[in-house]
Each structure stands twice: as C-alpha cells, then as structure tokens.
PDB file of N, CA and C in Angstrom:
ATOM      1  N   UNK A   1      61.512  37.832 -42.030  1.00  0.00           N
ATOM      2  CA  UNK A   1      60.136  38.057 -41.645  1.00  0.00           C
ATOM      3  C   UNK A   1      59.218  37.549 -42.751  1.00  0.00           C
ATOM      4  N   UNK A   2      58.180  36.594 -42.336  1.00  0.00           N
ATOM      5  CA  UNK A   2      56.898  36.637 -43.023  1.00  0.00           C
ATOM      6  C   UNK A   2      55.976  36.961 -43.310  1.00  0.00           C
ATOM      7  N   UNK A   3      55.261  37.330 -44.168  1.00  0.00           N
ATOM      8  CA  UNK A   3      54.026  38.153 -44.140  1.00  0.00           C
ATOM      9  C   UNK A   3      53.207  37.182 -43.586  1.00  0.00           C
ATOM     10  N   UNK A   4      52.281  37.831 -42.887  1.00  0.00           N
ATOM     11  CA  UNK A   4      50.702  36.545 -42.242  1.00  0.00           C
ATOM     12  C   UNK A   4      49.729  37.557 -42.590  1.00  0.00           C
ATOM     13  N   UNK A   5      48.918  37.182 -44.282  1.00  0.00           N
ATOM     14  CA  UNK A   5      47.897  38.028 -43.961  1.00  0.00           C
ATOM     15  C   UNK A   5      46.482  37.309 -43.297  1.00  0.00           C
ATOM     16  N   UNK A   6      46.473  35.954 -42.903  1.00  0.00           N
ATOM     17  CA  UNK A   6      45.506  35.049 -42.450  1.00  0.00           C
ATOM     18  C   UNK A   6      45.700  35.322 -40.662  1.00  0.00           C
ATOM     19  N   UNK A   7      46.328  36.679 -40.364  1.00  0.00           N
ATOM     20  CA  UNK A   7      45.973  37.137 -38.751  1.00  0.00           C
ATOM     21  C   UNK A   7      46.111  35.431 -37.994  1.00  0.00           C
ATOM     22  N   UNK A   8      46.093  35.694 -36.632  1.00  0.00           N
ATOM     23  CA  UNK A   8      46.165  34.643 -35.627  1.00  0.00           C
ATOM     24  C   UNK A   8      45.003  33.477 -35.826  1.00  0.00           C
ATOM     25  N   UNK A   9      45.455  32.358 -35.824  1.00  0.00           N
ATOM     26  CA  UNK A   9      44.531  31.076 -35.215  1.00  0.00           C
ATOM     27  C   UNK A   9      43.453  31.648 -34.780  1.00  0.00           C
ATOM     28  N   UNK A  10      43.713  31.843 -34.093  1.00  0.00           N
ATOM     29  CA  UNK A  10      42.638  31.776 -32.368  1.00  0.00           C
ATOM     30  C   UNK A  10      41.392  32.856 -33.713  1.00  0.00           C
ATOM     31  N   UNK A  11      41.870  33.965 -33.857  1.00  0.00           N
ATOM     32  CA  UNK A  11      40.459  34.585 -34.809  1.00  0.00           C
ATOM     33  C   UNK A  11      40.090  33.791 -36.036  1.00  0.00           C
ATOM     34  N   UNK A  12      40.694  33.326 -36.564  1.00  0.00           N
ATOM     35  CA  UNK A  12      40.609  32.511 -37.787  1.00  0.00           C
ATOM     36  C   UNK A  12      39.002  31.534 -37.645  1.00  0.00           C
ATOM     37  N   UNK A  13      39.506  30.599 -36.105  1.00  0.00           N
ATOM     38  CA  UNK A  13      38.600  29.422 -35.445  1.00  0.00           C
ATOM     39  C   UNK A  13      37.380  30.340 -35.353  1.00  0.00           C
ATOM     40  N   UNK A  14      37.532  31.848 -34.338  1.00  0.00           N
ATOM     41  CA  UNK A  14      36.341  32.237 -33.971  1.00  0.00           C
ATOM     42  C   UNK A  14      35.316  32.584 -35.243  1.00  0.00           C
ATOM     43  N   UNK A  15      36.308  33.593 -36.317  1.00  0.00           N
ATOM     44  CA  UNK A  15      35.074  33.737 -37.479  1.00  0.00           C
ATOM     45  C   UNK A  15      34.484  32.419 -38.263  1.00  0.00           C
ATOM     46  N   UNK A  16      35.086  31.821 -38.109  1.00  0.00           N
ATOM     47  CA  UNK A  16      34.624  30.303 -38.936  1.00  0.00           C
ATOM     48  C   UNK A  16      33.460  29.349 -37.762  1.00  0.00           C
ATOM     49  N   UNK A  17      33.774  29.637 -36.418  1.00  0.00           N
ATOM     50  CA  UNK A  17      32.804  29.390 -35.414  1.00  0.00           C
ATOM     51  C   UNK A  17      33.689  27.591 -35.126  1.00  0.00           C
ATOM     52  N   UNK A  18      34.215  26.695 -36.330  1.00  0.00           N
ATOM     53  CA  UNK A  18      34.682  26.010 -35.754  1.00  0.00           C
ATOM     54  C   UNK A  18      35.213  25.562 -37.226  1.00  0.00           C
ATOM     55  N   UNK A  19      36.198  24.519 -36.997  1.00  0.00           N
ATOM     56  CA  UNK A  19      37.064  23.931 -38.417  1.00  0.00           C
ATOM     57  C   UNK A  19      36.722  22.966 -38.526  1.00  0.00           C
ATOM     58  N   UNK A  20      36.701  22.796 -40.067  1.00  0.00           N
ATOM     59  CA  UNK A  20      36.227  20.826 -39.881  1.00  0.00           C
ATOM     60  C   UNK A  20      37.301  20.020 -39.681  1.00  0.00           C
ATOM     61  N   UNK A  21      36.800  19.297 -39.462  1.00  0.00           N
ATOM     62  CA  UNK A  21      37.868  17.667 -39.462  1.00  0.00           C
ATOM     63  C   UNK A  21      39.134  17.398 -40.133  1.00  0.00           C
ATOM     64  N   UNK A  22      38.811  18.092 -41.272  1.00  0.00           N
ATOM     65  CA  UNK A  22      40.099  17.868 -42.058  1.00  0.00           C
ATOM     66  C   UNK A  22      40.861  18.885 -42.000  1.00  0.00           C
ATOM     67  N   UNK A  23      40.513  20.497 -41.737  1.00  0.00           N
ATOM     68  CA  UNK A  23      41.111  21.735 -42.209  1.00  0.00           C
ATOM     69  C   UNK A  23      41.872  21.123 -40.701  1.00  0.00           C
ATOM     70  N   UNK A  24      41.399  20.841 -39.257  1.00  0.00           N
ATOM     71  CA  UNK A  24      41.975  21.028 -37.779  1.00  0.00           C
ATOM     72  C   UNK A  24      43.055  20.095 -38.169  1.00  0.00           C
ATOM     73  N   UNK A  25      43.006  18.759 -38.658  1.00  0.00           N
ATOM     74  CA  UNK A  25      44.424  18.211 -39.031  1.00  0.00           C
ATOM     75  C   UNK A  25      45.025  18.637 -39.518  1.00  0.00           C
ATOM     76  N   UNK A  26      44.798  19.397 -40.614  1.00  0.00           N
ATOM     77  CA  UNK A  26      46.357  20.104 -41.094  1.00  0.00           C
ATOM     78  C   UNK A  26      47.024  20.784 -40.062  1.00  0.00           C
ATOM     79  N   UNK A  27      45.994  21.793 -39.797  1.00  0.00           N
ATOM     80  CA  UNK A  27      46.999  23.038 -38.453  1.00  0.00           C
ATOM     81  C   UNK A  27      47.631  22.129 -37.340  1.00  0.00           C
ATOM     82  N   UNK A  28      46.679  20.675 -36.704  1.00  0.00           N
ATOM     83  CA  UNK A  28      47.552  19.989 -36.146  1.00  0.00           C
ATOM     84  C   UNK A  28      49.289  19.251 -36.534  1.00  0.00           C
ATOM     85  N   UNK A  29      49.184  18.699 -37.224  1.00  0.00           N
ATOM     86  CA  UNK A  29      50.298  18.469 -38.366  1.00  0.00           C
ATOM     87  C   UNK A  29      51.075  19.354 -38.291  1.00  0.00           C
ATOM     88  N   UNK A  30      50.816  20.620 -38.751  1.00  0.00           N
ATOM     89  CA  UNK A  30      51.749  21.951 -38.795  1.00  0.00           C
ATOM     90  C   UNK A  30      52.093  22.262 -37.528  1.00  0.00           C
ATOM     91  N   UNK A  31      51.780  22.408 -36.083  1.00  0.00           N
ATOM     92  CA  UNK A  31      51.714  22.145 -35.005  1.00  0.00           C
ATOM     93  C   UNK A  31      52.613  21.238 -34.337  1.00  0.00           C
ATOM     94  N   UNK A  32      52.089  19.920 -34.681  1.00  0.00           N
ATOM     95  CA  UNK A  32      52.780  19.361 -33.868  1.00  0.00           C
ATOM     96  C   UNK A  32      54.400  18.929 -34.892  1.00  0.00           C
ATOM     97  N   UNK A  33      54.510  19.390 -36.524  1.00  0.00           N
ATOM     98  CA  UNK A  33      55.666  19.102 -36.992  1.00  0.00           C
ATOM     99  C   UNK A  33      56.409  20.612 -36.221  1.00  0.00           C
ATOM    100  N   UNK A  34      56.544  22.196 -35.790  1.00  0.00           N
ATOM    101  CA  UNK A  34      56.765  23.084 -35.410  1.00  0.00           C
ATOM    102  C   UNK A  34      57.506  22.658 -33.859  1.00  0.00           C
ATOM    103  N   UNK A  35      56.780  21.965 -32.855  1.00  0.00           N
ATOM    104  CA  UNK A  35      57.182  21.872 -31.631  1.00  0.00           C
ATOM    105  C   UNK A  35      58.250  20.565 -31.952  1.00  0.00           C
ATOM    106  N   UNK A  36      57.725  19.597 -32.564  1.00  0.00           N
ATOM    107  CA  UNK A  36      58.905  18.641 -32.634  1.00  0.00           C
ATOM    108  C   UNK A  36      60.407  19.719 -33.312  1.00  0.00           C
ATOM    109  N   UNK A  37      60.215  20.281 -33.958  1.00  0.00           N
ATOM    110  CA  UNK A  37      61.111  21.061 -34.944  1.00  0.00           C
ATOM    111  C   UNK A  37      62.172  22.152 -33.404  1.00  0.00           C
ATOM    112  N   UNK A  38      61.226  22.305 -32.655  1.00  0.00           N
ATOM    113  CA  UNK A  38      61.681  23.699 -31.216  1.00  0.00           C
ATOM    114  C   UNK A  38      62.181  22.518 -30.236  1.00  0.00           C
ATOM    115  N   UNK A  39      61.773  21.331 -30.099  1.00  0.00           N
ATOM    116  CA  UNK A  39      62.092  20.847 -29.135  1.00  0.00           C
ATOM    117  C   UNK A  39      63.882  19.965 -29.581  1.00  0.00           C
ATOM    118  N   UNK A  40      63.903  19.678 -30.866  1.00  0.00           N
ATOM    119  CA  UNK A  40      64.800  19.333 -30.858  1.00  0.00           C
ATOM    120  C   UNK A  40      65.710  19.921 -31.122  1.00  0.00           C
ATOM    121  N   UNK A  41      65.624  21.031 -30.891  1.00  0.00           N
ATOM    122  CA  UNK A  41      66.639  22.197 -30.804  1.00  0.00           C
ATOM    123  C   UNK A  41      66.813  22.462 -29.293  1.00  0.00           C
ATOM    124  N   UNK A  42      66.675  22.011 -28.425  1.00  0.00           N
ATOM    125  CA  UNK A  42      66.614  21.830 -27.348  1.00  0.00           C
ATOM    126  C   UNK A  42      66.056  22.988 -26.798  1.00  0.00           C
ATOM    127  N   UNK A  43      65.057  23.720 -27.060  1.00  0.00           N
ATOM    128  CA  UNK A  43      64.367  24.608 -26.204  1.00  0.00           C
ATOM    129  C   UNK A  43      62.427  24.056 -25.855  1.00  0.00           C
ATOM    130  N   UNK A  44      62.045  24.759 -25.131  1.00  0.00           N
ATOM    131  CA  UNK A  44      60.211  24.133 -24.994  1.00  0.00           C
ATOM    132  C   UNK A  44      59.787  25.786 -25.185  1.00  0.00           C
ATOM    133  N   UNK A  45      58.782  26.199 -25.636  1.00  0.00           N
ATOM    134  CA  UNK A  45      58.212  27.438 -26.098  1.00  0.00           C
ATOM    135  C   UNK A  45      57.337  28.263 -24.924  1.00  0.00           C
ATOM    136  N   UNK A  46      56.746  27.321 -24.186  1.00  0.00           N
ATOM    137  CA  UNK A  46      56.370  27.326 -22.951  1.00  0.00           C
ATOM    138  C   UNK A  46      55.064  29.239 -23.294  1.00  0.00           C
ATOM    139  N   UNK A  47      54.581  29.035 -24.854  1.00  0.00           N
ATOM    140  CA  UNK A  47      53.513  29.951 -24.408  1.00  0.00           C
ATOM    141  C   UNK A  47      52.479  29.507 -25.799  1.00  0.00           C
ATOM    142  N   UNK A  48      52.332  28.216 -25.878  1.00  0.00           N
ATOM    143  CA  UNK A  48      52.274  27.977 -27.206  1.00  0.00           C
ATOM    144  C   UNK A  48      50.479  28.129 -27.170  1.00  0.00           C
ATOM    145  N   UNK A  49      49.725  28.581 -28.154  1.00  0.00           N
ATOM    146  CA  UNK A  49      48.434  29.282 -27.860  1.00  0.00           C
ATOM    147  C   UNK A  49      47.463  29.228 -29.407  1.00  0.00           C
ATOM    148  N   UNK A  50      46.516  29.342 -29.691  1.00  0.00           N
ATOM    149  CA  UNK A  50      45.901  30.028 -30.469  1.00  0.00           C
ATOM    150  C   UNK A  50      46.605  31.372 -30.970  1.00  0.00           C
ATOM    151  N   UNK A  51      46.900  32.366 -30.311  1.00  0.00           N
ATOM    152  CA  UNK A  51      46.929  33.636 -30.431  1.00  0.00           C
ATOM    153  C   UNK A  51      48.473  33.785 -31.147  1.00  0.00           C
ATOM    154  N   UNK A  52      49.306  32.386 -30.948  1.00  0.00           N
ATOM    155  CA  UNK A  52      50.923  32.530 -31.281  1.00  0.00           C
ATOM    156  C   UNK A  52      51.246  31.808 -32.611  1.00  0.00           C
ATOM    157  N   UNK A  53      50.100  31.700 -33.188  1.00  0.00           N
ATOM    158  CA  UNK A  53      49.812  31.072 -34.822  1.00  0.00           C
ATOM    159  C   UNK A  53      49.663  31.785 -35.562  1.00  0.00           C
ATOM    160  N   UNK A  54      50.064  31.855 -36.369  1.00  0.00           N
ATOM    161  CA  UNK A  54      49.552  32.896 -37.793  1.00  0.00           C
ATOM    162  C   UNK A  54      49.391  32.057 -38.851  1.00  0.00           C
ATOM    163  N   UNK A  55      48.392  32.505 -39.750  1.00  0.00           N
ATOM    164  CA  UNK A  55      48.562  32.319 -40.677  1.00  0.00           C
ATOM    165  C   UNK A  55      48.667  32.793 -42.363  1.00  0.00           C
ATOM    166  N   UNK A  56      49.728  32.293 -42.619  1.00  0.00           N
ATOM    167  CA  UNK A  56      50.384  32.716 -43.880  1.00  0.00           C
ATOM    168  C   UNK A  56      49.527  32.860 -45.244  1.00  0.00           C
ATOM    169  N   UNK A  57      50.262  33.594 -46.499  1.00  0.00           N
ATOM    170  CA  UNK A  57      49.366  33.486 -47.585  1.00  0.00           C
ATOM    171  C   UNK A  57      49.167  32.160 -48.508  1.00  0.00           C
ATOM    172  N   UNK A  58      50.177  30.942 -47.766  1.00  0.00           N
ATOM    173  CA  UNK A  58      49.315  29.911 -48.699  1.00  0.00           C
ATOM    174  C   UNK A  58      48.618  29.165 -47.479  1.00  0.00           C
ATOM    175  N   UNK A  59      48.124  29.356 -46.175  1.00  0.00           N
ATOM    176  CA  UNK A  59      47.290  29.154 -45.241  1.00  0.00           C
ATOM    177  C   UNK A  59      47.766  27.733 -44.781  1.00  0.00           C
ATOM    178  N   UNK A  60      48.885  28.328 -44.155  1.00  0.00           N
ATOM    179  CA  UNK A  60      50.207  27.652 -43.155  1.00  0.00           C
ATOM    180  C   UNK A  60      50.292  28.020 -41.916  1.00  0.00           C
ATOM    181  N   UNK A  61      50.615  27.630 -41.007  1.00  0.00           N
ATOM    182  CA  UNK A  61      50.758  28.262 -40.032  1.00  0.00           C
ATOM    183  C   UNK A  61      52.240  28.596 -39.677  1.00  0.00           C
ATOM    184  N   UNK A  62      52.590  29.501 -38.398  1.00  0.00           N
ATOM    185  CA  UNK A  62      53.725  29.940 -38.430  1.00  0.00           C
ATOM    186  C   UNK A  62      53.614  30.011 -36.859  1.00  0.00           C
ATOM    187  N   UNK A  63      54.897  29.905 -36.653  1.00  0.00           N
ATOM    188  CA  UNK A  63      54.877  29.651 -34.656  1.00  0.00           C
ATOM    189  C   UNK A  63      55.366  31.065 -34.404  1.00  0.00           C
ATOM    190  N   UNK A  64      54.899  31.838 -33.836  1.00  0.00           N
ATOM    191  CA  UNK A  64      55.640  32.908 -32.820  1.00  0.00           C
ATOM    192  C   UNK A  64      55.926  32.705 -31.457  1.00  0.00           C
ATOM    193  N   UNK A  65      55.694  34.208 -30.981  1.00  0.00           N
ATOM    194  CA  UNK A  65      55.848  34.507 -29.514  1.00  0.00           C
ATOM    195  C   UNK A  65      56.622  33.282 -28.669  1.00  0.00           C
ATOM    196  N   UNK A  66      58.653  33.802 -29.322  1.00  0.00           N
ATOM    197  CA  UNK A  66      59.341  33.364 -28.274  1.00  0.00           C
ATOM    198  C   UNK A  66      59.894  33.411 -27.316  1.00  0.00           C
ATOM    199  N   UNK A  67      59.110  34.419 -26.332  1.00  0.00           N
ATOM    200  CA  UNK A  67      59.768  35.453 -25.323  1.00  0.00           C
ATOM    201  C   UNK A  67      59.834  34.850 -24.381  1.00  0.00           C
ATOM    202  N   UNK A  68      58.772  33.746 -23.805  1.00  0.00           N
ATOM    203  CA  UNK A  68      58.803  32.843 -22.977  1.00  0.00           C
ATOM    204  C   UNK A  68      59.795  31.794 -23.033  1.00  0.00           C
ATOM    205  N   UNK A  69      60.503  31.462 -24.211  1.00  0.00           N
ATOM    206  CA  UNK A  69      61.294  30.125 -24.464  1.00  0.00           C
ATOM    207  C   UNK A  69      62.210  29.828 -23.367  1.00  0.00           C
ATOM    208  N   UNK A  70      62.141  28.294 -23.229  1.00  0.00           N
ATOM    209  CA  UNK A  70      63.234  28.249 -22.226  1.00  0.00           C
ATOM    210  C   UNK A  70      64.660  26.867 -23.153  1.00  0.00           C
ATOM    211  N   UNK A  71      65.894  27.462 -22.285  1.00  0.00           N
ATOM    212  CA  UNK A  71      66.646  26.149 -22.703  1.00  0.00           C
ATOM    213  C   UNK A  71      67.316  25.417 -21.998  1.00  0.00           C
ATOM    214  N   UNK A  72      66.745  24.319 -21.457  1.00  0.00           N
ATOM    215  CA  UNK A  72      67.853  24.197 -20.247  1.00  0.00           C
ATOM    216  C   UNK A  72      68.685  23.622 -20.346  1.00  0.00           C
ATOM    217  N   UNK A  73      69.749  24.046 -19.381  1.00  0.00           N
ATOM    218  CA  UNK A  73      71.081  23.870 -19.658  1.00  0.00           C
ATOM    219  C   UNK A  73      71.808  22.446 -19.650  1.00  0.00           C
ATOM    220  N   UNK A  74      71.038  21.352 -19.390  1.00  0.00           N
ATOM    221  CA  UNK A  74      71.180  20.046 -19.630  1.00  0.00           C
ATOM    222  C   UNK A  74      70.341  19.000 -20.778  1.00  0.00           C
ATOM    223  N   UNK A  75      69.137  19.314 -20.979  1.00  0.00           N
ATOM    224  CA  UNK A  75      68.266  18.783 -21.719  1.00  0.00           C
ATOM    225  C   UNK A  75      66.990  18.913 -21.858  1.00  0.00           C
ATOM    226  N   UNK A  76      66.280  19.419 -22.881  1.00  0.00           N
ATOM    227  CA  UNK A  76      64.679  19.521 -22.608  1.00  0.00           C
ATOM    228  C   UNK A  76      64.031  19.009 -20.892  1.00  0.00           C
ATOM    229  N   UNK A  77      64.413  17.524 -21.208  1.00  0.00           N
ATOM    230  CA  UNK A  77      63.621  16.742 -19.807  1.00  0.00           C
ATOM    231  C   UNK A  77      63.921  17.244 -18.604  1.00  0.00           C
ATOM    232  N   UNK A  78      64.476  18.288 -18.636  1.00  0.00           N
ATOM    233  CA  UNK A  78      64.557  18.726 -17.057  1.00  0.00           C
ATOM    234  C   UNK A  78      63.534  19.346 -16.387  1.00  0.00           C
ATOM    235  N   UNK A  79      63.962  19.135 -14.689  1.00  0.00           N
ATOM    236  CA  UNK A  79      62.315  20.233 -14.398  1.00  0.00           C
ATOM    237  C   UNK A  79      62.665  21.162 -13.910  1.00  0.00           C
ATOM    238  N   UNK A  80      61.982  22.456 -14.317  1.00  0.00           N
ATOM    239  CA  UNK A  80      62.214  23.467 -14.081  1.00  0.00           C
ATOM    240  C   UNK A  80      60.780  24.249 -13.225  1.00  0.00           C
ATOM    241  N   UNK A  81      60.675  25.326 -12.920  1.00  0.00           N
ATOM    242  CA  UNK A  81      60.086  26.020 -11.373  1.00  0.00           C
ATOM    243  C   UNK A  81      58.849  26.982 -12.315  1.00  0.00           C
ATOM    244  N   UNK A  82      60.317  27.659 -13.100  1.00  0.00           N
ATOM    245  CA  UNK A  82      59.346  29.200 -13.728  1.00  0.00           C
ATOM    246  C   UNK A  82      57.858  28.760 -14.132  1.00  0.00           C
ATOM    247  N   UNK A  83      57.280  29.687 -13.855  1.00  0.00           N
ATOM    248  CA  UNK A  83      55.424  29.755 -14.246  1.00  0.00           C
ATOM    249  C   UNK A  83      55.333  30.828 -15.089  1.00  0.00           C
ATOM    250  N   UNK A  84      55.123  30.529 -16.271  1.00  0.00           N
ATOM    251  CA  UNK A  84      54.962  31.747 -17.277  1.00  0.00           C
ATOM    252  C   UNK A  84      53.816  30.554 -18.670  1.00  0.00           C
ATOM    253  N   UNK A  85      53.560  32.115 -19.508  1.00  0.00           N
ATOM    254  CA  UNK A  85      52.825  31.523 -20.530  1.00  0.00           C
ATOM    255  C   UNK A  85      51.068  32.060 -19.858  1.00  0.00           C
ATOM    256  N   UNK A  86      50.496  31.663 -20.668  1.00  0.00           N
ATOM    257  CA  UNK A  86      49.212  32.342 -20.833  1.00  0.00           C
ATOM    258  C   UNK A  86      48.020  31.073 -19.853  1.00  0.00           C
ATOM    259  N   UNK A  87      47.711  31.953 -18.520  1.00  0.00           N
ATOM    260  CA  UNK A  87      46.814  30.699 -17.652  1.00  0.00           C
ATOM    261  C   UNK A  87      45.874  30.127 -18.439  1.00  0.00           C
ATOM    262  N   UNK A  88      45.387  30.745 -19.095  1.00  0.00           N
ATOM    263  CA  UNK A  88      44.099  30.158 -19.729  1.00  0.00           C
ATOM    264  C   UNK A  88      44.388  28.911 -20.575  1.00  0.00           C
ATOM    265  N   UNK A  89      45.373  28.576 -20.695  1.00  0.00           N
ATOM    266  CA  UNK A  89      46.494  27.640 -21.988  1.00  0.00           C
ATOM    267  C   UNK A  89      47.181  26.502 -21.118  1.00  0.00           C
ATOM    268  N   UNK A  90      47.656  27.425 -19.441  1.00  0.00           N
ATOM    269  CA  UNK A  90      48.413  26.678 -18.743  1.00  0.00           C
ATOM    270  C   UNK A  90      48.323  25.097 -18.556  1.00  0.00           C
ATOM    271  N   UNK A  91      49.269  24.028 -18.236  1.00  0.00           N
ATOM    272  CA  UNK A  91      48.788  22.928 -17.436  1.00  0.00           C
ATOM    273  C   UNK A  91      48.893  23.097 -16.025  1.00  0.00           C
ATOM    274  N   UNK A  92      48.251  22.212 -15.836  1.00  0.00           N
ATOM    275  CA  UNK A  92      48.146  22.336 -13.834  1.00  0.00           C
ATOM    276  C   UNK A  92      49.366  22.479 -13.235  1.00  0.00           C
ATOM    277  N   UNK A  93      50.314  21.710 -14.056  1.00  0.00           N
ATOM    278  CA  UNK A  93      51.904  21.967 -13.124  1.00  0.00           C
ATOM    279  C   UNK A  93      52.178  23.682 -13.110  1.00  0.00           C
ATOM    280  N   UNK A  94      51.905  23.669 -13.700  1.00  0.00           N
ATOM    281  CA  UNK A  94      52.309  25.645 -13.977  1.00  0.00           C
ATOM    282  C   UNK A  94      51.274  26.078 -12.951  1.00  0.00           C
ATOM    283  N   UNK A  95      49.847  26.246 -12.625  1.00  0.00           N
ATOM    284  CA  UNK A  95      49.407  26.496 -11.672  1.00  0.00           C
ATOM    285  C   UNK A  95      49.474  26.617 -10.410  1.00  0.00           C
ATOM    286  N   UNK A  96      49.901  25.017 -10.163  1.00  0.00           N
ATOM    287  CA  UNK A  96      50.057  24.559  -9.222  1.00  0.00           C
ATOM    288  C   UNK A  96      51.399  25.053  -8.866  1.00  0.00           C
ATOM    289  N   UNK A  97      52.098  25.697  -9.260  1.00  0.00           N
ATOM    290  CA  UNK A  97      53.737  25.867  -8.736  1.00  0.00           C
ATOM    291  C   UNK A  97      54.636  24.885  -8.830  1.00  0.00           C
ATOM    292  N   UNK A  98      54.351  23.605  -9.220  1.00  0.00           N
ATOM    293  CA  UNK A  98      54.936  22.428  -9.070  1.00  0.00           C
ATOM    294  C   UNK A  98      56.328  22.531 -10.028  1.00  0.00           C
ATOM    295  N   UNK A  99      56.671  21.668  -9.991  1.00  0.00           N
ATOM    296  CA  UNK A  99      58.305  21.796 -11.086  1.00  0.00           C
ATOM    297  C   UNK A  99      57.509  20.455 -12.281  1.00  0.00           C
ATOM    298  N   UNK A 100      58.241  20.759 -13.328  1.00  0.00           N
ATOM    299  CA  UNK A 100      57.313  20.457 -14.929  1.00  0.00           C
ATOM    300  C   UNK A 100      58.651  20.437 -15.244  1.00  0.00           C
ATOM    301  N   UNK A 101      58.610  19.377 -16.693  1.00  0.00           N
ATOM    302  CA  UNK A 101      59.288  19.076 -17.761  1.00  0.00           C
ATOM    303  C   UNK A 101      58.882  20.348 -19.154  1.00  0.00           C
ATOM    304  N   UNK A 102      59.836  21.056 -19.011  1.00  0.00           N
ATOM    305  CA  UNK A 102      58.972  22.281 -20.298  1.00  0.00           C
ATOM    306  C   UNK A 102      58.434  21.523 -21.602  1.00  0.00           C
ATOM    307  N   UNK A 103      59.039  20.444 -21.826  1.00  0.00           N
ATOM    308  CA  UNK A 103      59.034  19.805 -23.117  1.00  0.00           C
ATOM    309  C   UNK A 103      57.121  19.180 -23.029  1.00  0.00           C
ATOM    310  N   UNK A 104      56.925  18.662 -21.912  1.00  0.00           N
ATOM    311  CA  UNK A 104      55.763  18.029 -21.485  1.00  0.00           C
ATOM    312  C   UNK A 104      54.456  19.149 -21.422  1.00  0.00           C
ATOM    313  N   UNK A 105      54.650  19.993 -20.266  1.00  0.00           N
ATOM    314  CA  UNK A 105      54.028  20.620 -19.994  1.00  0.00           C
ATOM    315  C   UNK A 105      53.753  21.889 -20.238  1.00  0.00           C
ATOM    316  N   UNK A 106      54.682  23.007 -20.674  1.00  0.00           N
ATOM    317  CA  UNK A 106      55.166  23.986 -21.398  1.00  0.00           C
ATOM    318  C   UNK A 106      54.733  24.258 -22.400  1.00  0.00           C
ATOM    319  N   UNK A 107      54.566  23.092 -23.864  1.00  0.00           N
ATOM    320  CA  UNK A 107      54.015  23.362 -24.674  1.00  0.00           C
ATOM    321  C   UNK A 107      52.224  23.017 -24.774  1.00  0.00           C
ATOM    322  N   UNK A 108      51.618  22.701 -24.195  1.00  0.00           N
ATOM    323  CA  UNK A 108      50.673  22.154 -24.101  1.00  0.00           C
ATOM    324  C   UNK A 108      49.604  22.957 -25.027  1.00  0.00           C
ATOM    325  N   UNK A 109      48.578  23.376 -26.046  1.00  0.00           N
ATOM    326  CA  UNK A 109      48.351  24.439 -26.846  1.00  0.00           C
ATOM    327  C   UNK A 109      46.743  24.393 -26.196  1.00  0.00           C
ATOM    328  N   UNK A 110      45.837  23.309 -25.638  1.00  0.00           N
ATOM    329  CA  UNK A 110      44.823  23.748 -24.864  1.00  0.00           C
ATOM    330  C   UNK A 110      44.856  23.294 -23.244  1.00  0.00           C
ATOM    331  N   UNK A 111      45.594  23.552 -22.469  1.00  0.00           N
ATOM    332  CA  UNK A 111      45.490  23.338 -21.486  1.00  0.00           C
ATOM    333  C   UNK A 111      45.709  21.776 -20.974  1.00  0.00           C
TER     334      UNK A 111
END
C-alpha cells in the first residue's frame, strides 16, 4: 500500500480550477505510461476516471479502482458485452450496449 496524501485527481483539477500545460502532461504521461503498463498484462481497467487517480507524496499519480477489470480469455482485442464503469466517463459503445474492445473503449479517462 501507498500513502496518497495529494487525495484523487478529479479534486486536485477542481481546487486548482484547471492545470497548466505542462503540470496536465505529466499526469498524462503517468496515465498513459499506467494503462500501457495494465494492458500489457493483458487486462483493460474498464473504470479509468479522475476519481481512480491519486496522488502521491512526490505528486505522482497512482491507478486504482480494479474492481471493474476485465481479462479476456484470449487477448485484450476481444469484444466483449459487459457495461460497467462510471457513465459519465463511459464511451458510446458502453451506452449503447454494443460489444467494444476493452483495450479501446474501456479505458477511455474522458469519455
């Protein structure tokens, strides 16, 4: 376990009202090195959010909430049915009921 005393993303953005240019690349970076890191472990996170970030005491981020994870039993690229993860975050395939690549659509962090 890690300590996060820098609480979730998502509040971090709101008290700051917005990040600059340079601080949003890092968390991107950290971001998108995290999902490459889940995906090639062959699972998709499928709830990936503001709210599932923390951040740490040297102001890192940290991936949670893997309750949603999926692995499928042949390869990321498969499509799968389940609709889970947070609507407000969702992509349309998840809405829509449609069948999605978790790797594609699953992780998507704004919609």
């Amino acid at each position: 376990m890690v300590y996060c005393p820098g609480g979730e993303l998502f509040d971090y953005i709101i008290s700051k009202d917005r990040l600059s240019e340079e601080e949003a690349r890092v968390f991107f970076r950290q971001i998108v090195s995290a999902i490459a890191y889940v995906h090639s472990q062959g699972y998709a996170h499928r709830d990936l959010k503001p709210e599932n970030l923390l951040i740490d005491e040297e102001h890192n981020l940290k991936l949670i909430g893997f309750g949603l994870r999926a692995k499928p039993k042949v390869r990321v690229s498969v499509h799968v049915n389940t609709c889970c993860g947070s609507p407000a975050y969702a992509a349309p395939e998840l809405i829509e009921g449609k069948a999605y690549i978790g790797s594609e659509v699953g992780d998507t962090i704004l919609g």
